[in-house]
C-alpha atoms as a PDB file:
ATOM      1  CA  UNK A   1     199.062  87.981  75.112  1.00  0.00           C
ATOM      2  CA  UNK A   2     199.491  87.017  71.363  1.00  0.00           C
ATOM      3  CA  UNK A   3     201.025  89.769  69.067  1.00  0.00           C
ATOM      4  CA  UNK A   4     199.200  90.631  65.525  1.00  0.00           C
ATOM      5  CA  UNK A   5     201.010  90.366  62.928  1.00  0.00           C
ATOM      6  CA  UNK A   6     201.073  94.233  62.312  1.00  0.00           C
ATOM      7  CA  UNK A   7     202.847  94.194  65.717  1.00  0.00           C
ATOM      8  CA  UNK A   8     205.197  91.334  64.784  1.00  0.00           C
ATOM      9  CA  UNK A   9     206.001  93.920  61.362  1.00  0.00           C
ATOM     10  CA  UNK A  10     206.494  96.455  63.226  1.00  0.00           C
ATOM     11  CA  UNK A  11     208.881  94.778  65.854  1.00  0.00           C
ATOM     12  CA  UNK A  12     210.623  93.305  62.770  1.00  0.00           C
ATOM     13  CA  UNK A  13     211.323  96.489  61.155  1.00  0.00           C
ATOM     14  CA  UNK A  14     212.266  98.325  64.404  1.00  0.00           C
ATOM     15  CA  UNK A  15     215.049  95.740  64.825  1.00  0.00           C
ATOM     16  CA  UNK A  16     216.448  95.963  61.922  1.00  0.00           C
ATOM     17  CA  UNK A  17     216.077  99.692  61.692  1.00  0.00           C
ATOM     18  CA  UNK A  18     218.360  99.146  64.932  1.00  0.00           C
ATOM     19  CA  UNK A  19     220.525  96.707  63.419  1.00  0.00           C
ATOM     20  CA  UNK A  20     219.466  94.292  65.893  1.00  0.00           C
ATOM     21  CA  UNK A  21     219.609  90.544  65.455  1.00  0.00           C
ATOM     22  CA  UNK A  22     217.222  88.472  66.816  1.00  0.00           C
ATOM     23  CA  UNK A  23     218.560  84.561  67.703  1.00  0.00           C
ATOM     24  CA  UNK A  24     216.777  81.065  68.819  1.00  0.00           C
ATOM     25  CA  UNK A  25     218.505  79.208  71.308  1.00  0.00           C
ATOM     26  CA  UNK A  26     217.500  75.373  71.427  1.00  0.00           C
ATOM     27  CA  UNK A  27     219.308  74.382  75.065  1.00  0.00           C
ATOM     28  CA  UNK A  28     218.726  70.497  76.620  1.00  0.00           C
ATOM     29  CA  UNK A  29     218.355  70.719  80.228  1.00  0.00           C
ATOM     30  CA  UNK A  30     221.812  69.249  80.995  1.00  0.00           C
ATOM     31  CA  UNK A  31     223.020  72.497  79.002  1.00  0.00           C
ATOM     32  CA  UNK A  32     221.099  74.863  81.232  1.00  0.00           C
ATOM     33  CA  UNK A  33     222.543  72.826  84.402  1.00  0.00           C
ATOM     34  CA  UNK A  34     226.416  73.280  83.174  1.00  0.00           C
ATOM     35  CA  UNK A  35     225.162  76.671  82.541  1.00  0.00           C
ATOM     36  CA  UNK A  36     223.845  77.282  85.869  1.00  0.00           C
ATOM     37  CA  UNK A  37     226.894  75.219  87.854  1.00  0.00           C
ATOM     38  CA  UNK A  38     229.156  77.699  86.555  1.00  0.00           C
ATOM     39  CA  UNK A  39     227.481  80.213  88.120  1.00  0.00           C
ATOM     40  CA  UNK A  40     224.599  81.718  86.435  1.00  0.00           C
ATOM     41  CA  UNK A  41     221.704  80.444  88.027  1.00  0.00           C
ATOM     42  CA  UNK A  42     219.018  81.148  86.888  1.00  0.00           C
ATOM     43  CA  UNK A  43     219.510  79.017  84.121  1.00  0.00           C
ATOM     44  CA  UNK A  44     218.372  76.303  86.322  1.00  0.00           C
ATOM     45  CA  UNK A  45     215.277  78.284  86.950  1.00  0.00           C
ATOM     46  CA  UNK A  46     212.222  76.432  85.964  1.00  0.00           C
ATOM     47  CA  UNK A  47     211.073  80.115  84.829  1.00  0.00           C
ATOM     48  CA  UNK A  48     211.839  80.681  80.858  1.00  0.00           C
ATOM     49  CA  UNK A  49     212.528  84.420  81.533  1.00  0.00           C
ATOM     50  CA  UNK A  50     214.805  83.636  84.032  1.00  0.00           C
ATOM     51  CA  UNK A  51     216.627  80.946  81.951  1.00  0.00           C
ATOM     52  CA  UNK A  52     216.672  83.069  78.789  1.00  0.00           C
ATOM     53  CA  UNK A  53     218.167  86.190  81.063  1.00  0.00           C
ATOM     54  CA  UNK A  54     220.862  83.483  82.352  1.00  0.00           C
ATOM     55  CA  UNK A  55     221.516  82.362  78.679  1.00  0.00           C
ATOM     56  CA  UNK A  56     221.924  85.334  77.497  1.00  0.00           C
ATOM     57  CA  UNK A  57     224.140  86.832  80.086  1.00  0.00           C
ATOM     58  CA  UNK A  58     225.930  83.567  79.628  1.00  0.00           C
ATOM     59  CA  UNK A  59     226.554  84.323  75.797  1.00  0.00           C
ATOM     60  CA  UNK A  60     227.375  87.247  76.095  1.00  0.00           C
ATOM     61  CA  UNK A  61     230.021  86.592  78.806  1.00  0.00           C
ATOM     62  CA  UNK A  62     231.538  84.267  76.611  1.00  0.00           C
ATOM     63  CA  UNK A  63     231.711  86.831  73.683  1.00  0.00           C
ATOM     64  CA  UNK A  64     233.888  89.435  75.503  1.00  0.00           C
ATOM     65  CA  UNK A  65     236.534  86.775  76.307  1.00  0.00           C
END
């Protein structure tokens, strides 16, 4: 379901009231399938919500390195 764009503002301004950031990923399919070979799988999922989950697991496992 499409968001309004008084939803969008409001999503907007309870990030940031959260300090949140939000980021766009932009992965080729031979990314996701180094991603998922080393382990996080569902990055090979052919489901987006899966594959963002495994991305961002993924990042995040790499920032606390």
């Amino acid at each position: 379901m499409a968001m309004t764009a008084a939803e969008r503002v409001r999503a907007v301004r309870e990030r940031r009231r959260r300090r949140e950031i939000q980021l766009t990923v932009v992965l080729h399919e031979d990314d996701l399938r180094e991603i998922a070979r080393h382990g996080y799988d569902g990055a090979a999922s052919t489901d987006r919500a899966r594959q963002g989950e495994a991305v961002q697991l993924w990042i995040t496992d790499r920032l606390w390195m």
